[in-house]
N, C-alpha and C. Protein backbone atom coordinates (compact mmCIF):
# COMPACT_ATOMS: atom_id res chain seq x y z
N UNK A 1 -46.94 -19.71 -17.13
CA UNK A 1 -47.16 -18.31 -17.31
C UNK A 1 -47.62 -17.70 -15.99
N UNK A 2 -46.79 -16.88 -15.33
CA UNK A 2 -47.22 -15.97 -14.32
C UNK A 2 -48.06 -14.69 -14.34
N UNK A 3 -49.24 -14.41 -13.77
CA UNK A 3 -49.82 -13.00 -14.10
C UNK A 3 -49.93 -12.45 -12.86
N UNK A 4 -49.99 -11.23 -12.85
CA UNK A 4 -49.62 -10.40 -11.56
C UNK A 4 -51.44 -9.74 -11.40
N UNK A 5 -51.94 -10.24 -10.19
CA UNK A 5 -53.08 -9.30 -9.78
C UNK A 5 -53.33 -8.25 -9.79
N UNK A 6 -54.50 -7.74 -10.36
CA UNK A 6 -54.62 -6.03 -10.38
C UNK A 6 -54.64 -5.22 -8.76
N UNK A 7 -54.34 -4.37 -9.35
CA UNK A 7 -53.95 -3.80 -7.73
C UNK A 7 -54.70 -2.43 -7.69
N UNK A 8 -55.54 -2.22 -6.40
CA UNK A 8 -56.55 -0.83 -6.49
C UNK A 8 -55.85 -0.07 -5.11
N UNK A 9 -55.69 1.05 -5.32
CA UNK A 9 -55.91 1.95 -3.77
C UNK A 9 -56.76 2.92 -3.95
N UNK A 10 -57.03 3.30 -2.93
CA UNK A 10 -57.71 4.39 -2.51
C UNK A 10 -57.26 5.99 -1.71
N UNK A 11 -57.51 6.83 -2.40
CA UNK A 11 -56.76 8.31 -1.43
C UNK A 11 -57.30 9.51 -1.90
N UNK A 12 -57.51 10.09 -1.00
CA UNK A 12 -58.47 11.66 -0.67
C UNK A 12 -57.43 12.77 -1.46
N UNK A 13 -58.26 13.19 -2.40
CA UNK A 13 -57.31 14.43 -2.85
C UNK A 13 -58.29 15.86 -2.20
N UNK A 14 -57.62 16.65 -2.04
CA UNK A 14 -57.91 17.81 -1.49
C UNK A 14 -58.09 18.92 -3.13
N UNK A 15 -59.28 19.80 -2.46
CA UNK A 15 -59.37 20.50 -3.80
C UNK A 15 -59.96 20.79 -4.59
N UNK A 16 -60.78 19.74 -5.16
CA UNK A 16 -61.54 19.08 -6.11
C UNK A 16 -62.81 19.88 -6.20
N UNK A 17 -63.55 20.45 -6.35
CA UNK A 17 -64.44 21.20 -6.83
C UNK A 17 -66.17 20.88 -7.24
N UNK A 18 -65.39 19.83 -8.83
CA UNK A 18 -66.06 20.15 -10.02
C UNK A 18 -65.79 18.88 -11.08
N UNK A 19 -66.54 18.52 -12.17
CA UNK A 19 -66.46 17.40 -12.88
C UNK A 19 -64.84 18.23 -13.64
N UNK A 20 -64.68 19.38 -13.99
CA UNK A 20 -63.71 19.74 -14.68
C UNK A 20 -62.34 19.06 -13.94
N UNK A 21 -62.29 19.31 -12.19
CA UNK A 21 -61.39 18.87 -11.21
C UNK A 21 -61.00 17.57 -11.36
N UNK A 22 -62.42 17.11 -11.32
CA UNK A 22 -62.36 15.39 -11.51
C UNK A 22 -61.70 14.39 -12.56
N UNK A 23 -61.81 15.37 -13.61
CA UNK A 23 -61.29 15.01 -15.24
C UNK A 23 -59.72 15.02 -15.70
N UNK A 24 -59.72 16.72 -14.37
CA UNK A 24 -57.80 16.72 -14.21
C UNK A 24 -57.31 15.63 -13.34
N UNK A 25 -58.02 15.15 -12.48
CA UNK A 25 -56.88 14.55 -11.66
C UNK A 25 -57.09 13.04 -12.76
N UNK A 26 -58.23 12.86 -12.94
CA UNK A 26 -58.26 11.16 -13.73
C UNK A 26 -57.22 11.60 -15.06
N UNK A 27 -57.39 12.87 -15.60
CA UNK A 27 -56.27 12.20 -16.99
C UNK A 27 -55.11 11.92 -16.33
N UNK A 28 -54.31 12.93 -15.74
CA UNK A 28 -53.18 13.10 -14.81
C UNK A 28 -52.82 11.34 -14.13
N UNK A 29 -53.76 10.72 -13.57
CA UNK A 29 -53.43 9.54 -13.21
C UNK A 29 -53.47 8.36 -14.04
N UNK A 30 -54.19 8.79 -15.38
CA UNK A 30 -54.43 7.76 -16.68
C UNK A 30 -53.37 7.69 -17.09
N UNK A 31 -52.06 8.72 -17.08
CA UNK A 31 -50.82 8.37 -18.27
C UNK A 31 -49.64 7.47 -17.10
N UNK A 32 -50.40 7.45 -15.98
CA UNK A 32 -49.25 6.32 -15.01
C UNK A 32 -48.96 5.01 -15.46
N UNK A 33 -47.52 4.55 -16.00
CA UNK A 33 -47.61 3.57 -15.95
C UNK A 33 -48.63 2.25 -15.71
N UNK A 34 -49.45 1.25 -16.00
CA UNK A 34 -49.67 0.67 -15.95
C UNK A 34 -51.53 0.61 -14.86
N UNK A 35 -51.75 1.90 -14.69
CA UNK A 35 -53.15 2.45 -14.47
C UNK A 35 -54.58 1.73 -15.20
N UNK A 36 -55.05 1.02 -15.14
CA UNK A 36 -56.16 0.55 -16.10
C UNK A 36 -57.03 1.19 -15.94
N UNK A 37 -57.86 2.21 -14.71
CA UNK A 37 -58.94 2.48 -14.57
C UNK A 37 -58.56 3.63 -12.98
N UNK A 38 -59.29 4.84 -12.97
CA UNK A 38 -59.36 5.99 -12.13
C UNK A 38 -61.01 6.35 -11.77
N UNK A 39 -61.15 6.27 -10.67
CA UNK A 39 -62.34 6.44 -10.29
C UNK A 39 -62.78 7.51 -9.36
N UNK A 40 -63.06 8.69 -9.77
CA UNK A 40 -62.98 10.10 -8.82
C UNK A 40 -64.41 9.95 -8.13
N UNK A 41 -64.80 10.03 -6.20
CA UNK A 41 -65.87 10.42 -6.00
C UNK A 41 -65.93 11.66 -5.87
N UNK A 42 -66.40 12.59 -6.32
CA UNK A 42 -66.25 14.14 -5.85
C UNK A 42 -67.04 14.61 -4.46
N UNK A 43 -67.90 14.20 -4.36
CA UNK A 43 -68.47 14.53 -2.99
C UNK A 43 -67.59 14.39 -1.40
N UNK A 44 -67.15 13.12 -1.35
CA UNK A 44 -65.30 12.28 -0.51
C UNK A 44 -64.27 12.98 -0.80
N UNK A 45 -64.34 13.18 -2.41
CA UNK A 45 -62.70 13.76 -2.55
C UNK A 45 -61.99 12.16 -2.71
N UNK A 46 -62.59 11.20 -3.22
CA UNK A 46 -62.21 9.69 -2.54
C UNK A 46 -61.57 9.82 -4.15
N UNK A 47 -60.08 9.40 -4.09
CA UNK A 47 -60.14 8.70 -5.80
C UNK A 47 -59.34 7.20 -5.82
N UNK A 48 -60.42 6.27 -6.31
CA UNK A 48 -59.61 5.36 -6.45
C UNK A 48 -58.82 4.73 -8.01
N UNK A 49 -57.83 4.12 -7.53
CA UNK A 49 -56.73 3.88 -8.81
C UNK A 49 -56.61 2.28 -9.13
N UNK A 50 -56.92 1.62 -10.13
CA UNK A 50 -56.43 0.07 -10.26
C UNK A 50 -55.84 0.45 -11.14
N UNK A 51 -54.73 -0.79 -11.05
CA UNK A 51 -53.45 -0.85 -12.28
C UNK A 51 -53.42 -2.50 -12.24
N UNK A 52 -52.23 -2.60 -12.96
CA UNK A 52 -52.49 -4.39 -13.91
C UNK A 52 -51.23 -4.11 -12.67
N UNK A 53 -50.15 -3.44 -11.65
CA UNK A 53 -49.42 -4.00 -11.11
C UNK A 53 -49.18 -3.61 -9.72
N UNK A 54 -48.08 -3.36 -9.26
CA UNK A 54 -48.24 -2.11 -7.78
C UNK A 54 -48.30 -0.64 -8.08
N UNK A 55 -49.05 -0.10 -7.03
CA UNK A 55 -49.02 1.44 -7.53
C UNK A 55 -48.36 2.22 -6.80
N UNK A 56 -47.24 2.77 -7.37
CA UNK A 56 -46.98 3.84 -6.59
C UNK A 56 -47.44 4.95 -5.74
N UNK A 57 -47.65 5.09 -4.77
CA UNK A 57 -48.28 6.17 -4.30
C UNK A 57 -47.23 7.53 -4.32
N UNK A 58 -46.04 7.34 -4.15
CA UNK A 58 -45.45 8.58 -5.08
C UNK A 58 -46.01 9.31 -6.63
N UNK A 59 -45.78 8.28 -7.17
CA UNK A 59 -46.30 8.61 -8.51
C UNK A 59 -47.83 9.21 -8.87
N UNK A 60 -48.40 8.68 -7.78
CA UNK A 60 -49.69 9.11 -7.97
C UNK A 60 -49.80 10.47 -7.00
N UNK A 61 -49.17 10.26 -6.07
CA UNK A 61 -48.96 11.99 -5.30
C UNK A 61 -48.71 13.07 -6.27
N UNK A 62 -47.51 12.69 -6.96
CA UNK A 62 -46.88 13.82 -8.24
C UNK A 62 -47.74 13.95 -9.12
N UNK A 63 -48.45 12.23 -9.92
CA UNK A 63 -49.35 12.96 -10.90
C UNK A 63 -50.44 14.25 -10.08
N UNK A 64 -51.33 13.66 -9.11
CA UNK A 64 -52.09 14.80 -8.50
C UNK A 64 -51.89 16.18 -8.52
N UNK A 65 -50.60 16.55 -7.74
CA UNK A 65 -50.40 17.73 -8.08
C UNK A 65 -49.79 18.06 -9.14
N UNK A 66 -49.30 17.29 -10.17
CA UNK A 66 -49.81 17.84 -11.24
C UNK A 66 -50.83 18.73 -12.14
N UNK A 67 -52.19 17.76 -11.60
CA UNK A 67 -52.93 18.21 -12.07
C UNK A 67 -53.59 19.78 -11.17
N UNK A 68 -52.61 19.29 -10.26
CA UNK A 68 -53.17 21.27 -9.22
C UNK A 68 -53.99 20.61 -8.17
N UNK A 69 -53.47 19.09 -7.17
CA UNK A 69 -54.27 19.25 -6.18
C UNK A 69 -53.28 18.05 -5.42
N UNK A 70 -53.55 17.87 -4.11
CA UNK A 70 -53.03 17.29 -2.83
C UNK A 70 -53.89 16.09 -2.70
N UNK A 71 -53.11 14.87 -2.77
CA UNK A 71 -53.26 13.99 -1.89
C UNK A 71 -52.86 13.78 -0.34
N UNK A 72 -54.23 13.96 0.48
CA UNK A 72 -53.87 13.94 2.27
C UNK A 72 -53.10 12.62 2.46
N UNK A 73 -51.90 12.52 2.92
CA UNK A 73 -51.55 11.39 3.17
C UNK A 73 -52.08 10.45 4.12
N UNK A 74 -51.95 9.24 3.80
CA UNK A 74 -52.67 8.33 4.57
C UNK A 74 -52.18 8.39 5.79
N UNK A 75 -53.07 7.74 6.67
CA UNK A 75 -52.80 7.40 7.95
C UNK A 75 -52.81 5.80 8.44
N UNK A 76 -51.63 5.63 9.32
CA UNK A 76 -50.80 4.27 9.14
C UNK A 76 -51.15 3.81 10.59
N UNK A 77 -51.79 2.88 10.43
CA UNK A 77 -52.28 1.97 11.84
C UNK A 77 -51.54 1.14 12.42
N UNK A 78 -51.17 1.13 13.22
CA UNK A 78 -49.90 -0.06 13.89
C UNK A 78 -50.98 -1.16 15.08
N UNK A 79 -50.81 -2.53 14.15
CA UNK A 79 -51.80 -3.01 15.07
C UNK A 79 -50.86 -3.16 16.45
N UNK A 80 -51.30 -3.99 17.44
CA UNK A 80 -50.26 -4.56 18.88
C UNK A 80 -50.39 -5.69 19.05
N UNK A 81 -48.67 -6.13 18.98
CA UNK A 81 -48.39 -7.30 18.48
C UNK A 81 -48.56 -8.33 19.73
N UNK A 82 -48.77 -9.06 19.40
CA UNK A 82 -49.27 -10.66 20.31
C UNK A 82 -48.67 -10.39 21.59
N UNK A 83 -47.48 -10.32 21.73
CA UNK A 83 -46.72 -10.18 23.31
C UNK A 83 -46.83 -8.58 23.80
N UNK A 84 -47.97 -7.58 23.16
CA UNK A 84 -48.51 -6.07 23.58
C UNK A 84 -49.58 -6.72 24.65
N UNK A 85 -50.39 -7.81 24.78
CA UNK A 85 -51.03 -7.62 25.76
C UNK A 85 -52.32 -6.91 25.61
N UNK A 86 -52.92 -6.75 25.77
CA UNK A 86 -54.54 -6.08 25.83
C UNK A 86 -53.97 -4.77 26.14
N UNK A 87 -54.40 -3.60 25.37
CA UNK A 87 -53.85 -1.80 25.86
C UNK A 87 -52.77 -1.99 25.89
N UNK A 88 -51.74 -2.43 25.04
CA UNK A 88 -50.45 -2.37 24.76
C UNK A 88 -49.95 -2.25 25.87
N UNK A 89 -50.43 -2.94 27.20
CA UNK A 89 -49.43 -2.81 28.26
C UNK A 89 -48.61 -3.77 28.89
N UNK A 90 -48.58 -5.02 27.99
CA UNK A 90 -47.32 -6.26 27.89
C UNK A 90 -47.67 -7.03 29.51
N UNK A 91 -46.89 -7.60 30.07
CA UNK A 91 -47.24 -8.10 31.08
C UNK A 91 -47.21 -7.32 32.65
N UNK A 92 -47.81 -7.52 33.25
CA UNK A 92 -48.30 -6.78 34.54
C UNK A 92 -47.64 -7.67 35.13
N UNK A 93 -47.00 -7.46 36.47
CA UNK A 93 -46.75 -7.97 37.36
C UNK A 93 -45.86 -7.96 38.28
């Protein structure tokens, strides 16, 4: 029997107010597929999402504004890969 790890992210919705705010975006992300648990900080704007599988971050973009608010999209770190060299400036010479 194979079981698939629960899977959590984390992402800033823009907007948010109020426990009323907080309540829209958690139902809005409760009817996602396979969602077990929504965790709004309101003070961050931080909401995090576990599900029993992978989460869409589409899906969870759309539920959001659904509920009438923006997820800031993340920001994507590119580490530098082994032959980048220290300051990504590869070999000197």
């Amino acid at each position: 029997m194979t079981t698939t790890a629960p899977a959590t992210a984390t992402y800033t919705v823009t907007g948010m107010t109020c426990g009323h705010c907080a309540g829209s975006v958690e139902g809005e992300l409760g009817t996602l597929p396979g969602v077990t648990d929504v965790a709004v900080d309101l003070p961050s704007g931080r909401v995090t999402v576990t599900a029993d599988g992978p989460i869409d971050d589409a899906a969870v973009a759309a539920a959001v504004a659904e509920a009438g608010y923006r997820v800031v999209p993340r920001e994507r770190t590119l580490l530098p890969q082994a032959s980048d060299g220290c300051c990504g400036g590869g070999s000197r010479g």
